[in-house]
Protein backbone atom coordinates (compact mmCIF):
# COMPACT_ATOMS: atom_id res chain seq x y z
CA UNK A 1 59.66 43.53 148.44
CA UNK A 2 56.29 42.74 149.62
CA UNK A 3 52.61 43.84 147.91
CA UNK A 4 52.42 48.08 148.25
CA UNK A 5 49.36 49.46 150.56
CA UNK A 6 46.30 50.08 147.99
CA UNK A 7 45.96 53.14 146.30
CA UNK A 8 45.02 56.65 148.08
CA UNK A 9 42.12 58.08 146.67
CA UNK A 10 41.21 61.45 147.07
CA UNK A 11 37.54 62.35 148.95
CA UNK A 12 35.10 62.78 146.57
CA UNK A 13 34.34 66.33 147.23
CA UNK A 14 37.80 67.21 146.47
CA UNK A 15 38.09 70.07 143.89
CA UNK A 16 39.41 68.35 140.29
CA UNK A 17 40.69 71.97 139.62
CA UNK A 18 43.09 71.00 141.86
CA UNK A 19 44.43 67.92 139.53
CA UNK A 20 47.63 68.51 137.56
CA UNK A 21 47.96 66.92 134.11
CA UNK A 22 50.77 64.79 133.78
CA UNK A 23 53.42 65.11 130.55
CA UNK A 24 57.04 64.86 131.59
CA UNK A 25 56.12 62.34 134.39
CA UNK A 26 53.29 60.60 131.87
CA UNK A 27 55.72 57.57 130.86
CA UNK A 28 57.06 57.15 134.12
CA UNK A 29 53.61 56.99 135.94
CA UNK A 30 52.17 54.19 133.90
CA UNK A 31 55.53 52.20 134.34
CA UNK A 32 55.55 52.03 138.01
CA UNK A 33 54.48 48.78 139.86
CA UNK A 34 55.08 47.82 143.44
CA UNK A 35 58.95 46.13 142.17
CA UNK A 36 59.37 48.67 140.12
CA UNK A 37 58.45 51.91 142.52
CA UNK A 38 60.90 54.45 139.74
CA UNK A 39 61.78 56.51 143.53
CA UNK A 40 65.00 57.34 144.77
CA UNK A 41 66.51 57.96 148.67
CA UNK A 42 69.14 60.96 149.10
CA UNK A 43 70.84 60.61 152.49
CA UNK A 44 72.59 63.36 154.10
CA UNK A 45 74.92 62.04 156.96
CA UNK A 46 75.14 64.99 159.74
CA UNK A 47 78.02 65.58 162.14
CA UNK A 48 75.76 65.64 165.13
CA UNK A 49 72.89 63.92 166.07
CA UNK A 50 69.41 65.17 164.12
CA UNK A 51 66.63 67.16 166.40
CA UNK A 52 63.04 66.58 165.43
CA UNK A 53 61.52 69.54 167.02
CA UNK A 54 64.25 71.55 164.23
CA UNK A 55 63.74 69.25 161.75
CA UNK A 56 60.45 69.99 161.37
CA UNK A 57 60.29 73.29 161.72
CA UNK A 58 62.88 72.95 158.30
CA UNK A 59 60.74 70.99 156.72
CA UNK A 60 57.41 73.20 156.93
CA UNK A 61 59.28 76.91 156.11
CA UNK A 62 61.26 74.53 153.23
CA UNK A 63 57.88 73.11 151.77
CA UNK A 64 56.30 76.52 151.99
CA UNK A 65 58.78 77.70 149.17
CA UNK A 66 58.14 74.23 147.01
CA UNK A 67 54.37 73.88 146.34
CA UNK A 68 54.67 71.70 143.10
CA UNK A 69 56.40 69.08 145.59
CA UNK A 70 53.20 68.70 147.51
CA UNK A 71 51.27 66.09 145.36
CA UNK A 72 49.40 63.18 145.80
CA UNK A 73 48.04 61.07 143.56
CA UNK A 74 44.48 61.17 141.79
CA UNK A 75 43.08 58.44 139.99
CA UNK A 76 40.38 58.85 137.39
CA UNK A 77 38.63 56.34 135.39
CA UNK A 78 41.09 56.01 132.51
CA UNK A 79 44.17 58.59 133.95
CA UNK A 80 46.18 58.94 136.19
CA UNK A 81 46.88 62.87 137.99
CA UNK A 82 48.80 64.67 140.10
CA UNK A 83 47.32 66.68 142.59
CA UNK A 84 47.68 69.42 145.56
CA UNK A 85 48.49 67.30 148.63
CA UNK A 86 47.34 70.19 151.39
CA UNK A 87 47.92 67.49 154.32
CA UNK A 88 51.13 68.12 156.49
CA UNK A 89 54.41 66.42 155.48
CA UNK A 90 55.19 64.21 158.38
CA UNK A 91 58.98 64.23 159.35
CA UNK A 92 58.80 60.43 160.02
CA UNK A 93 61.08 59.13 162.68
CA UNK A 94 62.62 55.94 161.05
CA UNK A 95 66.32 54.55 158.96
CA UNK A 96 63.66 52.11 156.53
CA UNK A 97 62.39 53.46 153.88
CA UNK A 98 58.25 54.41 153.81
CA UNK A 99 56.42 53.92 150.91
CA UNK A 100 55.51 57.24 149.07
CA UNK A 101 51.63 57.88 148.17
CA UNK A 102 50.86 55.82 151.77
CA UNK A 103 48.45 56.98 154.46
CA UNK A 104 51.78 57.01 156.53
CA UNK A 105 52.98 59.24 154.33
CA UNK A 106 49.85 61.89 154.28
CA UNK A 107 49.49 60.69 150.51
CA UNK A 108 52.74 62.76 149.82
CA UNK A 109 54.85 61.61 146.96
CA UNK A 110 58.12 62.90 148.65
CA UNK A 111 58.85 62.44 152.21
CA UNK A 112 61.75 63.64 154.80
CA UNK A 113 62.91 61.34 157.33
CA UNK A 114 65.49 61.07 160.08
CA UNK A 115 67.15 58.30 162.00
CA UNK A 116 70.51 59.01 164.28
CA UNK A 117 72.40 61.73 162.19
CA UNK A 118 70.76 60.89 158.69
CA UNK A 119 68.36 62.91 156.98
CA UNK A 120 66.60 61.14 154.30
CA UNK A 121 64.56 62.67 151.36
CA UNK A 122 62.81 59.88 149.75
CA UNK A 123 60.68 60.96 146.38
CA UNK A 124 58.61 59.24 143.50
CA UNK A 125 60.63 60.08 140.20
CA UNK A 126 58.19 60.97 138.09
CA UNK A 127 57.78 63.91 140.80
CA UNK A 128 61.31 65.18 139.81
CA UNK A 129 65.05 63.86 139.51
CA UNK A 130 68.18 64.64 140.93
CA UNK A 131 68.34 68.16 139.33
CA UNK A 132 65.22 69.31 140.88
CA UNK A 133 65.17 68.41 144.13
CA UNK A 134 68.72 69.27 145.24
CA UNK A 135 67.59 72.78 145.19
CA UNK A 136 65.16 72.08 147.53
CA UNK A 137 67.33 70.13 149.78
CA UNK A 138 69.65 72.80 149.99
CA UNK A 139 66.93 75.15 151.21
CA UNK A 140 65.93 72.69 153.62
CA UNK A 141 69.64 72.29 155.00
CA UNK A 142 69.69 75.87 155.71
CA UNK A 143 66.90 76.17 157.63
CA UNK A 144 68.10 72.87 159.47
CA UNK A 145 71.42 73.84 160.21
CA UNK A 146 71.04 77.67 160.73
CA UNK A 147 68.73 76.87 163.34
CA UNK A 148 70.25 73.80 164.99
CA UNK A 149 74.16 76.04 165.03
CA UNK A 150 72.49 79.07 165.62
CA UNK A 151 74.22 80.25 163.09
CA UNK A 152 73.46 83.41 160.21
CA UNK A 153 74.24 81.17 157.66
CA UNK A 154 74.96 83.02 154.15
CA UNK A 155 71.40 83.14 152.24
CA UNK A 156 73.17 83.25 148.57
CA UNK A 157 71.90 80.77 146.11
CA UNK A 158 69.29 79.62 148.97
CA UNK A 159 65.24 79.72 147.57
CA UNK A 160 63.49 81.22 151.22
CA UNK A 161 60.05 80.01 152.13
CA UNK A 162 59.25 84.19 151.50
CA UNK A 163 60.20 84.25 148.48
CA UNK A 164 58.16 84.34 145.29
CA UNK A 165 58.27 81.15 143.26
CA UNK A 166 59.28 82.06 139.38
CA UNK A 167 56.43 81.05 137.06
CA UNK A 168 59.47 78.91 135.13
CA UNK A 169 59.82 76.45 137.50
CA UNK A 170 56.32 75.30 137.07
CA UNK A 171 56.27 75.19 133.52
CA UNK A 172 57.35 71.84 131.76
CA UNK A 173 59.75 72.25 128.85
CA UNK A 174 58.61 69.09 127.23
CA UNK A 175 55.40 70.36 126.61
CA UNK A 176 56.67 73.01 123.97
CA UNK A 177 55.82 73.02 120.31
CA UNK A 178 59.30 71.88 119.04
CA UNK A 179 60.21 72.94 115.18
CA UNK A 180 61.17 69.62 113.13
CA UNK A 181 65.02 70.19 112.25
CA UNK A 182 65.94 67.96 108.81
CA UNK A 183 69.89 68.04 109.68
CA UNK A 184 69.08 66.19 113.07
CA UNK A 185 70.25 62.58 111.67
CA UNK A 186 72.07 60.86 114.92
CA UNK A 187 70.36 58.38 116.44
CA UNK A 188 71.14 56.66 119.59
CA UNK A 189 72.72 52.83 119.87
CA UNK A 190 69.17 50.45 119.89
CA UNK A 191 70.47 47.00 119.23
CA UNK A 192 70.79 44.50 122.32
CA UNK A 193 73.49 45.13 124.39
CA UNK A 194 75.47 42.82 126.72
CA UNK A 195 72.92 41.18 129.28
CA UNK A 196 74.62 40.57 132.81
CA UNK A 197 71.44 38.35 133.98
CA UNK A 198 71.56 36.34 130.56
CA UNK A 199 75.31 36.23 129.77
CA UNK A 200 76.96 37.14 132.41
CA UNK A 201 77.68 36.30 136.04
CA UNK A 202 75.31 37.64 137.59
CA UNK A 203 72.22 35.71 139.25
CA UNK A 204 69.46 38.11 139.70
CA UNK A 205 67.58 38.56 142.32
CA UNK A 206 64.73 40.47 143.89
CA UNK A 207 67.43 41.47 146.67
CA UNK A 208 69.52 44.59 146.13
CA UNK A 209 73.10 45.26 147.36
CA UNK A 210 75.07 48.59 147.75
CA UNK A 211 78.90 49.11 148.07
CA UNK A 212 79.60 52.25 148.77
CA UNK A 213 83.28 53.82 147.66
CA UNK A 214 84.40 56.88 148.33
CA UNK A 215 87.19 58.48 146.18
CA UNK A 216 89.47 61.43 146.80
CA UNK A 217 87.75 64.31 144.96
CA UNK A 218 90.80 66.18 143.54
CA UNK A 219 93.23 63.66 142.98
CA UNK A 220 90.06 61.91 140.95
CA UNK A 221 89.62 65.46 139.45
CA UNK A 222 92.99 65.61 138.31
CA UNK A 223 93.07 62.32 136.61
CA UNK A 224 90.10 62.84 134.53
CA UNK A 225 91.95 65.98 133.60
CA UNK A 226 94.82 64.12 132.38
CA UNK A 227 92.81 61.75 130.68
CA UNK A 228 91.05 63.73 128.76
CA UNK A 229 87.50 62.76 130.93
CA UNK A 230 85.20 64.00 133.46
CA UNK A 231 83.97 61.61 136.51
CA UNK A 232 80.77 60.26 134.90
CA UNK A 233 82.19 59.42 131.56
CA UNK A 234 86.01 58.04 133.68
CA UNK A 235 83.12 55.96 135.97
CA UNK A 236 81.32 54.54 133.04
CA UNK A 237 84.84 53.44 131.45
CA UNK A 238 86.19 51.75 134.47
CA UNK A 239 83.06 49.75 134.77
CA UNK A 240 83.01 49.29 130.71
CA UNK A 241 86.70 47.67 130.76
CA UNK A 242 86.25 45.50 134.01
CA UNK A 243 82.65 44.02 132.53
CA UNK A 244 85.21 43.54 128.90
CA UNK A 245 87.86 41.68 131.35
CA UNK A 246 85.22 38.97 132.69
CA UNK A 247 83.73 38.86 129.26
CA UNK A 248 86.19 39.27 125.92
CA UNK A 249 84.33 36.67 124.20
CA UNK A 250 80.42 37.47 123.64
CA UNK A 251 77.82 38.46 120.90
CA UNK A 252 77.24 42.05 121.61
CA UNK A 253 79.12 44.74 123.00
CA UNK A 254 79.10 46.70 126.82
CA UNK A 255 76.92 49.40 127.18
CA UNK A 256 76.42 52.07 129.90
CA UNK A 257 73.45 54.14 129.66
CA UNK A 258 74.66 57.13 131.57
CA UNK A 259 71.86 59.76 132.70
CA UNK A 260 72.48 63.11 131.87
CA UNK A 261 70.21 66.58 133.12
CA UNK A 262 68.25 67.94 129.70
CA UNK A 263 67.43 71.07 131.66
CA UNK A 264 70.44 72.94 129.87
CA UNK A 265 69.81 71.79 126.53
CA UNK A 266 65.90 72.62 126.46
CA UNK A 267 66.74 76.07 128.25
CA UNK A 268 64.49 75.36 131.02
CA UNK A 269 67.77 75.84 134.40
CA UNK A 270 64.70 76.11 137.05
CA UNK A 271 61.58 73.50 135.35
CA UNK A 272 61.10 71.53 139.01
CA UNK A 273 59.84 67.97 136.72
CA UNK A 274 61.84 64.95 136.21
CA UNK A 275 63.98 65.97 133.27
CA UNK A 276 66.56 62.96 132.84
CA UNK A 277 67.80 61.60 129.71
CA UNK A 278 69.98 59.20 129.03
CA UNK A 279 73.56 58.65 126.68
CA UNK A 280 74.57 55.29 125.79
CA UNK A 281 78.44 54.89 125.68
CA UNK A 282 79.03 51.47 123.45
CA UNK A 283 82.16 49.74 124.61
CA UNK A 284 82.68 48.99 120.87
CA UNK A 285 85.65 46.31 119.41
CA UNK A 286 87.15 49.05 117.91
CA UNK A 287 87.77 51.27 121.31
CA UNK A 288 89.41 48.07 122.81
CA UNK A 289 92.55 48.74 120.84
CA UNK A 290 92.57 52.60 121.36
CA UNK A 291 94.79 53.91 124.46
CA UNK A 292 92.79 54.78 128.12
CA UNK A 293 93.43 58.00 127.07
CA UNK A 294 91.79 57.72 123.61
CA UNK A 295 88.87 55.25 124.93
CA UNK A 296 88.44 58.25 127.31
CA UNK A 297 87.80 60.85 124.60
CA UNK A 298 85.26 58.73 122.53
CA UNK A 299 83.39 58.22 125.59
CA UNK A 300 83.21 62.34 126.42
CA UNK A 301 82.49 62.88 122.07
CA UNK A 302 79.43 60.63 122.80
CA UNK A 303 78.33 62.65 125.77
CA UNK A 304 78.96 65.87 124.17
CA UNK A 305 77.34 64.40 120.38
CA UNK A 306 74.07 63.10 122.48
CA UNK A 307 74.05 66.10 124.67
CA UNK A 308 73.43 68.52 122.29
CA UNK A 309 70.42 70.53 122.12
CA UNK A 310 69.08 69.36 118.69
CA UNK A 311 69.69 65.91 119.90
CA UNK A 312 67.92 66.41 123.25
CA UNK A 313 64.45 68.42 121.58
CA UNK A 314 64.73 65.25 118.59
CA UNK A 315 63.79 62.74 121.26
CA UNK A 316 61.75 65.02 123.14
CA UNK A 317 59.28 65.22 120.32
CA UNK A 318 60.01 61.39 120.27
CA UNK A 319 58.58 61.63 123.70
CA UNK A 320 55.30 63.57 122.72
CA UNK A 321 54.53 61.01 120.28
CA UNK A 322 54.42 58.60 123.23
CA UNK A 323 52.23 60.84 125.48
CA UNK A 324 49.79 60.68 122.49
CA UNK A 325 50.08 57.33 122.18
CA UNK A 326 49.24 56.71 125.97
CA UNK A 327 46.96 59.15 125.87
CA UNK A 328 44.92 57.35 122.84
CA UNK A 329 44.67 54.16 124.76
CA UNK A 330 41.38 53.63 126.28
CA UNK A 331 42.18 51.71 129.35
CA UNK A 332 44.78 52.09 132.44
CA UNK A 333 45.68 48.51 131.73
CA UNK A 334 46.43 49.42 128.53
CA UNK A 335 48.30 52.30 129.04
CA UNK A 336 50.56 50.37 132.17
CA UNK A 337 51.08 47.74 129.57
CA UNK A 338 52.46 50.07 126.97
CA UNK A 339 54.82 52.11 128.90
CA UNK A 340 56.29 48.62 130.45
CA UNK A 341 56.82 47.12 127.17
CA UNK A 342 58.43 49.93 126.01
CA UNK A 343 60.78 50.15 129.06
CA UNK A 344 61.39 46.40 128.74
CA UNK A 345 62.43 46.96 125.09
CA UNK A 346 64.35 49.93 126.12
CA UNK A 347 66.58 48.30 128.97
CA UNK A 348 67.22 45.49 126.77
CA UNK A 349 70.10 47.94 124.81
CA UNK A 350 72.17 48.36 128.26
CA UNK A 351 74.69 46.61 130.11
CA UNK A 352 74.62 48.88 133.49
CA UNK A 353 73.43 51.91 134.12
CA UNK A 354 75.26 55.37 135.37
CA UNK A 355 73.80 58.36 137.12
CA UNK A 356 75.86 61.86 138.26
CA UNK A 357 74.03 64.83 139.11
CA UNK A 358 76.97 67.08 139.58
CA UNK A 359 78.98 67.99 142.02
CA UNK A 360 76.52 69.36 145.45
CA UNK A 361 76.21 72.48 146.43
CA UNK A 362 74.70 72.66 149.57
CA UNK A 363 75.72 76.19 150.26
CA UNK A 364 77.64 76.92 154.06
CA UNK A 365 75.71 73.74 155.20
CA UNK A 366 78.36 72.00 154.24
CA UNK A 367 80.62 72.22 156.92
CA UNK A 368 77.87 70.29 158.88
CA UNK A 369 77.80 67.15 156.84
CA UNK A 370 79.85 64.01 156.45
CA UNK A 371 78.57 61.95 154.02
CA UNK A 372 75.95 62.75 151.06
CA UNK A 373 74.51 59.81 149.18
CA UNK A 374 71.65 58.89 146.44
CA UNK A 375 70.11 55.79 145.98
CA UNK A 376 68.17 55.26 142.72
CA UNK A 377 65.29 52.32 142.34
CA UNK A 378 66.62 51.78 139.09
CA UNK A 379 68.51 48.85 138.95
CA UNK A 380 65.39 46.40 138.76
CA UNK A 381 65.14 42.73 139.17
CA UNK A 382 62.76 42.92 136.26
CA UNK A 383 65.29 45.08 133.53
CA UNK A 384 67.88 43.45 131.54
CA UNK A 385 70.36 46.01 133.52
CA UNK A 386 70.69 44.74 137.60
CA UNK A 387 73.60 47.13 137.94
CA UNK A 388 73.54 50.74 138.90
CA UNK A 389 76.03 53.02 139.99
CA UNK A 390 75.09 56.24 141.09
CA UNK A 391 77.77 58.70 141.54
CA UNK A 392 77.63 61.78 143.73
CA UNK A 393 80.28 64.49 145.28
CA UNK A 394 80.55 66.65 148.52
CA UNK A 395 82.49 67.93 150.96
CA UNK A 396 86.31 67.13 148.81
CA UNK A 397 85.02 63.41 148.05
CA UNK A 398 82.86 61.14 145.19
CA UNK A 399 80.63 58.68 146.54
CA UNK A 400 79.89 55.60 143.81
CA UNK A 401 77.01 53.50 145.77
CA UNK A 402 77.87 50.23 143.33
CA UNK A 403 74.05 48.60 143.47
CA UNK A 404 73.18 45.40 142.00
CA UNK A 405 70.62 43.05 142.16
CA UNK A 406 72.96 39.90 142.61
CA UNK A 407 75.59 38.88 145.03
CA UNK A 408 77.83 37.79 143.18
CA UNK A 409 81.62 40.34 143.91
CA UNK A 410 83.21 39.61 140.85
CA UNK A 411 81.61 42.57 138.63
CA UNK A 412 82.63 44.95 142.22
CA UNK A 413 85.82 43.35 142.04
CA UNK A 414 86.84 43.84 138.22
CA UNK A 415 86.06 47.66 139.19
CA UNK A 416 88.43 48.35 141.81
CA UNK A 417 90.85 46.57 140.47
CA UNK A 418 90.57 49.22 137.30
CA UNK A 419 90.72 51.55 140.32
CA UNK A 420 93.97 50.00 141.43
CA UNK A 421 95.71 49.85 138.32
CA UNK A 422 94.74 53.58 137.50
CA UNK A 423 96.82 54.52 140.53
CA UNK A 424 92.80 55.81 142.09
CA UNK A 425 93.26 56.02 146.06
CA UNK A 426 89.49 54.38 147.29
CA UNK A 427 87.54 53.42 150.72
CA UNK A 428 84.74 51.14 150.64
CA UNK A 429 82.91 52.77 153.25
CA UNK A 430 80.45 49.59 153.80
CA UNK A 431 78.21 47.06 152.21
CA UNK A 432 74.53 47.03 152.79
CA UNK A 433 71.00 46.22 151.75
CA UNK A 434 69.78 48.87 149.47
CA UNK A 435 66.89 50.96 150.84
CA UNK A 436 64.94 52.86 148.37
CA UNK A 437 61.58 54.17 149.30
CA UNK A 438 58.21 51.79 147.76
CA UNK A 439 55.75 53.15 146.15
CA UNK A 440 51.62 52.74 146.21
CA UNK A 441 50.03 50.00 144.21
CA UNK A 442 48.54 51.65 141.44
CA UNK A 443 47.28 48.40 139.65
CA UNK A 444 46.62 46.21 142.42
CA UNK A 445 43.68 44.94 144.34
CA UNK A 446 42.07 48.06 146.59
CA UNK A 447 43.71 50.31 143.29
CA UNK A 448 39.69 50.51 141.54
CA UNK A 449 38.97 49.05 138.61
CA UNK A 450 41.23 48.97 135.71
């Protein structure tokens, strides 16, 4: 990926009243670089061709109900801010990717785009996740497709641009005054973990690859049922045992960190900020010789056993302790430094990585789309994990968009064949370049002194 534009900076008049301190997206902020731009691209694949003129006319009554995703970026001396972006948000006519916090962007740090019959929402991660911008997205749909099918599409479960935004999905959860709990004692797996770029097959490369598979939704459904699983942890198995079949022999074992939504846990359903945590599912010696069946269970008792809510506020106050760390460092240098040597350290105890929203629910827009699909900037030639699978479902079928930063087939290959030999009916829709949105430079030259 070539050098990011240089850093938007606000006009100096600007009201700083208008800046937004950063918590929840603190880490992630000071972790981004141009190769590692922490965005991600949800397509939605109409069944007719897109229409601007409608388009936008979605996107401005949709963005009207959404302030908090109208940022930019603000850049003071020794922090870094969010802040009101009250420029338009252009509905840029384009398949690529743009590259959020950009002049061609308006400075915004999410951006809707359209190219045939694909709407693309492309937004900076530390903005939000998957979680909390799929409301959104559904709001935008029915705007989109009410007016494109003339159509009185049902309004349940829809946020309007009218309607009043609840103070709760501005406040962020992991700002709280958590109360210590002395029976919290489970910690989460932090040795190394099997490296595909160091022992594996895998030569890594800046370029990144997508296969895209689509997989019967109920027939999936009903073997995770009988198998005692559910589709992220039944994913994260397949892809455990065919990394285990190309490599029995090796020092340390598989391990799929598989993101999970905290929102539940730190009841906080509507908090709009990037709220993503992770479980890491150890493909230990000892599962090897359990049954699918059993290997199946231990992976959903370490969902469930990491999942919990005492679990998730433990490493949230974890997480404060790093805000206050960052925030003690005198220097942006300093603080980018920190935050990438922690992520560094971090990726070194995965194999692959996992990510499942849950099932979409797009409302009665529905019926007007083929394909939904999210692409995460997360499997990075610079982490010790190159592989991501994201996993999404609309519409009676799962999408797994297999990404990896290498082209060697053999790790795709040891999947489907776990596919095959679990009976799982499978398309593989196509094989592309990845396209994930950029992001600024915040650290380069034109970025002000650091």
């Amino acid at each position: 990926m070539a050098a990011g534009p240089s850093f938007l900076f606000l006009d100096s008049g600007k009201d700083k009243t208008m800046r937004r301190k950063l918590y929840t997206q603190m880490r992630t902020v000071y972790e981004t670089t141009v190769l590692n731009p922490h965005t991600f691209r949800v397509t939605v694949k109409t069944k007719d061709m897109v229409e601007q003129s409608v388009l936008e006319e979605a996107v401005a009554k949709t963005m009207k109900r959404y302030p908090y995703f109208a940022m930019q970026i603000d850049k003071g001396e020794n922090e870094i801010f969010f802040a009101d972006n009250p420029r338009p948000m252009i509905a840029l006519h384009r398949d690529a990717p743009p590259v959020l916090g950009s002049e061609e962007v308006n400075g915004h740090l999410l951006n809707i785009s359209w190219w045939k019959n694909k709407i693309h929402i492309d937004v900076y991660h530390a903005l939000t996740d998957g979680g909390g911008i799929y409301p959104m997205i559904k709001t935008l749909l029915y705007y989109y497709c009410s007016s494109y099918y003339e159509m009185d599409l049902s309004t349940e479960g829809i946020r309007l641009s009218d309607d009043p935004v609840d103070p709760k999905e501005w406040e962020d959860p992991a700002m709280a005054e958590l109360e210590e709990d002395p029976f919290c004692m489970v910690k989460k797996w932090e040795k190394p973990g099997f490296q595909l770029a160091e022992g594996g097959k895998a030569s890594i490369s800046q370029h990144c690859i997508v296969y895209n598979i689509r997989i019967h939704e109920k027939e999936f459904m009903r073997f995770n049922m009988s198998n005692d699983g559910s589709p992220g942890t039944i994913i994260a198995l397949f892809l455990s045992r065919a990394i285990e079949k190309l490599h029995p022999v090796k020092k340390d074992p598989v391990v799929i960190a598989m993101c999970v939504n905290q929102r539940k846990a730190l009841k906080a359903p509507l908090a709009h900020q990037s709220l993503v945590g992770d479980v890491r599912l150890v493909y230990s010696d000892k599962m090897k010789k359990l049954s699918f069946m059993d290997q199946a269970t231990s992976f959903r008792g370490m969902v469930a056993l990491q999942s919990d809510p005492d679990i998730v506020r433990e490493e949230i106050k974890e997480y404060q302790q790093i805000v206050k760390d960052l925030e003690a460092l005198p220097t942006l240098a300093e603080k980018h430094q920190y935050a990438v040597d922690r992520m560094d350290r971090m990726t070194s105890y995965f194999t692959a990585t996992i990510s499942y929203v849950g099932k979409t629910d797009m409302g009665e827009a529905e019926q007007f789309i083929q394909e939904f699909h999210v692409l995460p900037s997360t499997a990075l030639p610079s982490s010790a994990t190159p592989l991501t699978l994201e996993l999404s479902a609309m519409n009676g079928s799962f999408y797994v968009n297999f990404m990896q930063y290498f082209s060697e087939d053999c790790y795709l290959k040891a999947f489907i064949q776990e596919l095959r030999e679990n009976n799982i009916n499978y398309d593989v829709l196509y094989q592309e370049d990845t396209k994930y949105p950029g992001m600024i430079d915040l650290w380069g030259p034109g970025a002000g002194s650091l």
